[in-house]
N, C-alpha and C. Protein backbone atom coordinates (compact mmCIF):
# COMPACT_ATOMS: atom_id res chain seq x y z
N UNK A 1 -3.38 9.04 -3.19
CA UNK A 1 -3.58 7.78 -2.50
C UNK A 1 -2.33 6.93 -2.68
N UNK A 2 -1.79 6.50 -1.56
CA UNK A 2 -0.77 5.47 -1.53
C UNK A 2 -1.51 4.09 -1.90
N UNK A 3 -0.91 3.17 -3.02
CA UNK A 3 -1.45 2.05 -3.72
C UNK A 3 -0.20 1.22 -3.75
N UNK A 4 -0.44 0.12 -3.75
CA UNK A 4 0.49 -0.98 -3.74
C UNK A 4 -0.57 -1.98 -4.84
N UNK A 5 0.54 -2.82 -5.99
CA UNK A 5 -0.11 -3.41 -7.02
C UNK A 5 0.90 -4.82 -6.51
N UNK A 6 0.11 -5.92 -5.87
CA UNK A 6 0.61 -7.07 -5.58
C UNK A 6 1.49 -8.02 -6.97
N UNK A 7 2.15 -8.93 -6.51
CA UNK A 7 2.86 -9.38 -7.84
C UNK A 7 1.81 -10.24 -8.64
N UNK A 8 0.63 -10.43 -8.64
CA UNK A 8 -0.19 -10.74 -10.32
C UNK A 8 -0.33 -9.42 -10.53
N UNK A 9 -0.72 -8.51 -10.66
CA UNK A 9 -1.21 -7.45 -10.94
C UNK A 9 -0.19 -6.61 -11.95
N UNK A 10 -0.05 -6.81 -13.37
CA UNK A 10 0.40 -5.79 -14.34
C UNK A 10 1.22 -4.75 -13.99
N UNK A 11 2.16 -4.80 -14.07
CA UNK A 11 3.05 -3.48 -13.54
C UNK A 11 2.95 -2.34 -14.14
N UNK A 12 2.41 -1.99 -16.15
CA UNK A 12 1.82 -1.28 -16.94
C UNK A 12 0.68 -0.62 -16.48
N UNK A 13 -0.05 -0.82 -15.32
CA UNK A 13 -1.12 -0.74 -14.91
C UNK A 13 -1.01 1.21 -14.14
N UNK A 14 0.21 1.01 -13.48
CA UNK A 14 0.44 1.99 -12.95
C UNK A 14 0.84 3.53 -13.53
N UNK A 15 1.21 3.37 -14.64
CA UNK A 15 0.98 4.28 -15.61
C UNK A 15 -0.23 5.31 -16.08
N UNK A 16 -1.68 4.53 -15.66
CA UNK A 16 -2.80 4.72 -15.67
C UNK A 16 -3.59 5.52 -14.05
N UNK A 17 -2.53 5.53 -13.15
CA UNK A 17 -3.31 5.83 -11.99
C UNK A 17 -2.23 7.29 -11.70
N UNK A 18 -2.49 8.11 -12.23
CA UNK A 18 -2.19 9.76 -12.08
C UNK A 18 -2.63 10.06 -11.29
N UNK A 19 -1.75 10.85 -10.45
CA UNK A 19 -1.36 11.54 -9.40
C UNK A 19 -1.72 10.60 -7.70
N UNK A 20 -1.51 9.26 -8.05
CA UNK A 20 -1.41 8.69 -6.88
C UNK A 20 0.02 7.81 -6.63
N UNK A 21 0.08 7.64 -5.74
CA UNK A 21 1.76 6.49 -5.60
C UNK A 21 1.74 5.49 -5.50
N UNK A 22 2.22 4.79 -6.14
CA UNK A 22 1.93 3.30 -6.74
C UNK A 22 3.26 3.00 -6.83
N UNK A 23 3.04 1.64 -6.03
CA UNK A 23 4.62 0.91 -5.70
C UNK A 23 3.95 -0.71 -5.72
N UNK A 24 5.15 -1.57 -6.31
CA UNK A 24 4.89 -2.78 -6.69
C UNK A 24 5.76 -3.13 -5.40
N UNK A 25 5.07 -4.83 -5.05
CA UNK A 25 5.00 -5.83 -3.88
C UNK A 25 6.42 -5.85 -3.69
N UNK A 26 7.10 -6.07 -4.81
CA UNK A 26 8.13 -6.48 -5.22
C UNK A 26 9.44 -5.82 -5.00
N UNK A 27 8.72 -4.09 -5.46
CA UNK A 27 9.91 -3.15 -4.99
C UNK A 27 10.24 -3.14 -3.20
N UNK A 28 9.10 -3.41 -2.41
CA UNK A 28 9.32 -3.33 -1.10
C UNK A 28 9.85 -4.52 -0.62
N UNK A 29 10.50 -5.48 -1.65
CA UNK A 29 10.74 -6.56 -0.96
C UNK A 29 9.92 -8.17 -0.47
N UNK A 30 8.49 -7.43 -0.97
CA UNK A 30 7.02 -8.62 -0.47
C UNK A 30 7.15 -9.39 -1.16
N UNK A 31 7.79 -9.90 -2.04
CA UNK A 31 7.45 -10.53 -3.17
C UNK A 31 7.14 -11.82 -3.15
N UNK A 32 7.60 -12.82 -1.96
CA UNK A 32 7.63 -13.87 -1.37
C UNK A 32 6.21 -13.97 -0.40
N UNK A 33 5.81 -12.64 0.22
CA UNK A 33 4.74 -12.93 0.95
C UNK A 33 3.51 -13.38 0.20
N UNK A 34 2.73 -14.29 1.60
CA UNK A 34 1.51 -14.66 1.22
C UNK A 34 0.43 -13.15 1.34
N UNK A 35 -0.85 -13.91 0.58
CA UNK A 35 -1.91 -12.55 0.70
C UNK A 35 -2.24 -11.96 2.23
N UNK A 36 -2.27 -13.01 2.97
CA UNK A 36 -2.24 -12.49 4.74
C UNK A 36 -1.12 -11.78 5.07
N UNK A 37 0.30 -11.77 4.65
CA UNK A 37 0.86 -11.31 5.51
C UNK A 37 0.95 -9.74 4.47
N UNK A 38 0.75 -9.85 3.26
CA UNK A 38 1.15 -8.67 2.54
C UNK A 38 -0.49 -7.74 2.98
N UNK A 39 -1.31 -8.18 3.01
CA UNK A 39 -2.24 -7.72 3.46
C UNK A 39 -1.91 -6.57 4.88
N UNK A 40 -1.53 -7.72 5.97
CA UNK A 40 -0.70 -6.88 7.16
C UNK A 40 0.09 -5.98 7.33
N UNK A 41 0.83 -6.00 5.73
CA UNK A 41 2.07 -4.65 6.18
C UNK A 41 2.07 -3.96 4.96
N UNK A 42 1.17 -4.30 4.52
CA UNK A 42 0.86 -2.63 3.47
C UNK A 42 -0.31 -1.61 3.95
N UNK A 43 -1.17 -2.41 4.96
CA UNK A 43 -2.37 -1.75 5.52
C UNK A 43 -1.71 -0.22 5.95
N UNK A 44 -0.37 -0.93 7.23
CA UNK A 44 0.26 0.11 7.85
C UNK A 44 1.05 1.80 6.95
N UNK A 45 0.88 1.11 5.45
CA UNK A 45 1.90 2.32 4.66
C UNK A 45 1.04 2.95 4.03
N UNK A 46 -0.13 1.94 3.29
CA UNK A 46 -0.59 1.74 1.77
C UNK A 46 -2.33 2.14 2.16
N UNK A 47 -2.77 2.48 1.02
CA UNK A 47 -4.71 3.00 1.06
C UNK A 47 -4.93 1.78 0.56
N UNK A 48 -4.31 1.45 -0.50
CA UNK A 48 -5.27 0.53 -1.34
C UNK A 48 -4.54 -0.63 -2.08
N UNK A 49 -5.09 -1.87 -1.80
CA UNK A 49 -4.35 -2.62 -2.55
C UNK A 49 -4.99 -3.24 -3.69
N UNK A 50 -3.88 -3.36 -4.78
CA UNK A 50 -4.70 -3.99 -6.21
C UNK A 50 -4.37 -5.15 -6.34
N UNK A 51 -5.03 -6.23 -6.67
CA UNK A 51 -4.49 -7.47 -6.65
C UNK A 51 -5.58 -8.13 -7.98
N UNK A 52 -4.79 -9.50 -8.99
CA UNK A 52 -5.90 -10.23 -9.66
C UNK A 52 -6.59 -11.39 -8.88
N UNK A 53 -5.58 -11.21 -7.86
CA UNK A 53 -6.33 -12.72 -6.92
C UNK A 53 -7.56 -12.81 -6.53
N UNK A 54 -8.24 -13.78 -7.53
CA UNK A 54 -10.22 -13.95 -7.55
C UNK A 54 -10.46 -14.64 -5.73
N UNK A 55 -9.67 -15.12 -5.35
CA UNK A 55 -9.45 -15.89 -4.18
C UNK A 55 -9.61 -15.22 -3.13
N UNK A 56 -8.66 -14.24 -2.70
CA UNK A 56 -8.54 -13.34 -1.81
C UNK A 56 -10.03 -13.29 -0.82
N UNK A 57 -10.64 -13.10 -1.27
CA UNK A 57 -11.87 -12.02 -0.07
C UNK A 57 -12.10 -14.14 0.19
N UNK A 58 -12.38 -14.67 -0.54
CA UNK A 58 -12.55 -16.41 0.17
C UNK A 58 -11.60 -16.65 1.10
N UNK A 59 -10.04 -16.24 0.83
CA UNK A 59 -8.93 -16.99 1.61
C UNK A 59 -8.57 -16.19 3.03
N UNK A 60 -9.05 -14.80 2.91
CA UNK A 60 -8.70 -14.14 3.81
C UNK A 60 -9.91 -13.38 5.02
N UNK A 61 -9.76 -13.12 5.97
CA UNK A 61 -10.69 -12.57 7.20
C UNK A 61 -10.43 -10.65 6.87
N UNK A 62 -11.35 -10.53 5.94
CA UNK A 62 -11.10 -8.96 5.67
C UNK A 62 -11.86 -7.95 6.94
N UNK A 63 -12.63 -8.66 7.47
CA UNK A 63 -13.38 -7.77 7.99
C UNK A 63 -12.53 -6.94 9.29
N UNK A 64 -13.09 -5.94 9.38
CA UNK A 64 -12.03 -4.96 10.21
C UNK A 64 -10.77 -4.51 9.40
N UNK A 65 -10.63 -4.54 8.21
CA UNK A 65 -9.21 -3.95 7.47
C UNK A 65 -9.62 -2.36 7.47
N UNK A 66 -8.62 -1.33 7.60
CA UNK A 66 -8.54 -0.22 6.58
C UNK A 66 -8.00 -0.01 5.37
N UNK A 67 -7.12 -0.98 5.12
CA UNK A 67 -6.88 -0.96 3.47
C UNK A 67 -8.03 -0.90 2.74
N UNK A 68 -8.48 -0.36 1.26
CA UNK A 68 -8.91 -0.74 0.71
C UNK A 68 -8.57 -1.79 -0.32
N UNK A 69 -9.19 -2.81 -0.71
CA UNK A 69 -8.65 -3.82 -1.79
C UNK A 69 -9.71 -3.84 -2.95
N UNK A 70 -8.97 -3.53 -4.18
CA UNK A 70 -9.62 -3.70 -5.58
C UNK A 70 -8.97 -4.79 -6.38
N UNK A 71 -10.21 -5.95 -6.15
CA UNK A 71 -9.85 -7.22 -7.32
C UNK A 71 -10.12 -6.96 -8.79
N UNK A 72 -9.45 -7.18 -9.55
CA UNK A 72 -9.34 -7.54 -11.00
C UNK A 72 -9.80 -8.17 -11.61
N UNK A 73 -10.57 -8.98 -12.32
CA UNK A 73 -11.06 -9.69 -13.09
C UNK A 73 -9.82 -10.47 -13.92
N UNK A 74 -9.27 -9.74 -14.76
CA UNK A 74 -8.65 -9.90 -15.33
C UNK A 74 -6.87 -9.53 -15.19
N UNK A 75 -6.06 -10.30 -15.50
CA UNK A 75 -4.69 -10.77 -15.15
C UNK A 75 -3.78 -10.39 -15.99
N UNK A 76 -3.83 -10.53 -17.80
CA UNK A 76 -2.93 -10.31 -18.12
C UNK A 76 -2.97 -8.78 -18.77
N UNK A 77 -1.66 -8.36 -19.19
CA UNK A 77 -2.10 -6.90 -19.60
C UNK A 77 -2.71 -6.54 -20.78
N UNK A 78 -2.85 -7.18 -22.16
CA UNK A 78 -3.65 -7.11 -22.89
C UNK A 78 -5.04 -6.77 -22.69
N UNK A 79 -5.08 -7.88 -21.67
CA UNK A 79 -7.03 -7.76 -21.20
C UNK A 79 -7.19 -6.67 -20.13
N UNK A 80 -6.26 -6.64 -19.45
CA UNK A 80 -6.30 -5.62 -18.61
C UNK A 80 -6.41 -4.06 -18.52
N UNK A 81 -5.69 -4.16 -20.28
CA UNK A 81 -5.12 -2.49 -20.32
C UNK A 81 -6.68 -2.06 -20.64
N UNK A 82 -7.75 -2.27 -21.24
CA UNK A 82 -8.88 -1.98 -21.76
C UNK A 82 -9.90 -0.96 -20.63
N UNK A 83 -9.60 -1.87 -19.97
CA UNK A 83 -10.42 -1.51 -18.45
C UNK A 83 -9.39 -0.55 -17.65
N UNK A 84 -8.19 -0.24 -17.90
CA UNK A 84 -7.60 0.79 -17.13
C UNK A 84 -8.43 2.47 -16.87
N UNK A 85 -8.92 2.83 -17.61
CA UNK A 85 -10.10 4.08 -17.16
C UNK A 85 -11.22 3.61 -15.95
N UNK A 86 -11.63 2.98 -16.05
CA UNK A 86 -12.31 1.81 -15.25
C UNK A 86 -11.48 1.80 -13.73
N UNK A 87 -10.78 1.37 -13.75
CA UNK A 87 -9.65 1.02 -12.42
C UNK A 87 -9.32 2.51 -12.10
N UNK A 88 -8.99 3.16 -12.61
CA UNK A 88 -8.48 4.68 -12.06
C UNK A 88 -9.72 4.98 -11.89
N UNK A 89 -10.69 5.35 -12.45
CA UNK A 89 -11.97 5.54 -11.57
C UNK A 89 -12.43 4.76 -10.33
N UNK A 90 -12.44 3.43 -10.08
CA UNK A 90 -12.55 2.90 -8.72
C UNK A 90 -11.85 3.31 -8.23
N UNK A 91 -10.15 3.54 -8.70
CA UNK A 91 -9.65 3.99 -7.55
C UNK A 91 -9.25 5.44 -6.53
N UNK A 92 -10.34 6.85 -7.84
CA UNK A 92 -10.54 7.33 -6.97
C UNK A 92 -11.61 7.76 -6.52
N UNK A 93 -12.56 6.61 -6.27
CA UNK A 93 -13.61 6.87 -5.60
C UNK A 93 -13.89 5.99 -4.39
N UNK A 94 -12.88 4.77 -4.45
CA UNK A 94 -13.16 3.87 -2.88
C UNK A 94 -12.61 3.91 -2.05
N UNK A 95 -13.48 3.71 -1.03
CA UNK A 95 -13.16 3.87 0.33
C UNK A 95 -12.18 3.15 1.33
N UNK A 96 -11.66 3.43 2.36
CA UNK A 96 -11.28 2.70 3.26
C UNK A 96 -11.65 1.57 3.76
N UNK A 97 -11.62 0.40 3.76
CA UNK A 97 -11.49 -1.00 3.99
C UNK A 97 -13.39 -1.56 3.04
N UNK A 98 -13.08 -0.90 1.99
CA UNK A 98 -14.14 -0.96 1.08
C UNK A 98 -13.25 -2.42 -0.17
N UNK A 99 -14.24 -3.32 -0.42
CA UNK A 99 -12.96 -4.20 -1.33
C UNK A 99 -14.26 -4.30 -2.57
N UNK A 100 -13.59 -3.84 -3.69
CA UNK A 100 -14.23 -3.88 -5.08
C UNK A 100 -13.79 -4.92 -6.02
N UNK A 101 -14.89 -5.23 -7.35
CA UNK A 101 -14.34 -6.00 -7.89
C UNK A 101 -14.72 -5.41 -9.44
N UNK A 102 -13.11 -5.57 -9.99
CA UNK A 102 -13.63 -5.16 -11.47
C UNK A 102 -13.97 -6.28 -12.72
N UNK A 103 -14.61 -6.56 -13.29
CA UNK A 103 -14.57 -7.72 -13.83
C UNK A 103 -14.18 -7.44 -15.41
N UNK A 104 -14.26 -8.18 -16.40
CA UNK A 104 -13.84 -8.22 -17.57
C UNK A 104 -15.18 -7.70 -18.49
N UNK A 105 -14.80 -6.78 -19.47
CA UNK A 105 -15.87 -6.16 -20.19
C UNK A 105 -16.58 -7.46 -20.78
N UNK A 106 -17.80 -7.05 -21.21
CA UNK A 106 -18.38 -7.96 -21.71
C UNK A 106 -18.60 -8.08 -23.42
């Protein structure tokens, strides 16, 4: 699966998602874009996008996407790294314009 990890999203993160391709916002240059427009031009490359933005599915008109998008709960990598088995399992089990949310262990 082609994955793109937006700029909140842990760059350590990608270490954890074996045997898929995982490229940060940043390396393509997005780094400046808003969630609409990065939304728009990773759909065209990318399966799935990872993002911590709790906002997203509020700020944006998802319906009709084929990206898939998996929100985060959690932001920094400490809290994050815990739940990395977690995230590689959502991510290889969701679907096309399917948007998940992982939240913080309890």
């Amino acid at each position: 699966m082609r994955i793109i990890l937006d700029n909140c999203t842990p760059a350590p993160l990608r270490r954890h998602l074996v045997g898929h391709e995982v490229t940060l916002a940043a390396q393509r240059g997005w780094a400046a874009l808003s969630n609409g427009d990065l939304i728009k031009v990773a759909e065209s490359e990318f399966d799935l996008l990872i993002t911590c933005d709790r906002n997203l599915r509020y700020q944006q008109n998802l319906t009709g996407r084929t990206i898939a998008i998996l929100e985060l709960g959690v932001q920094q990598w400490p809290d994050l790294k815990p739940l990395a088995p977690m995230v590689a399992q959502a991510v290889d089990t969701i679907s096309p314009g399917q948007y998940l949310i992982i939240l913080e262990r309890e």
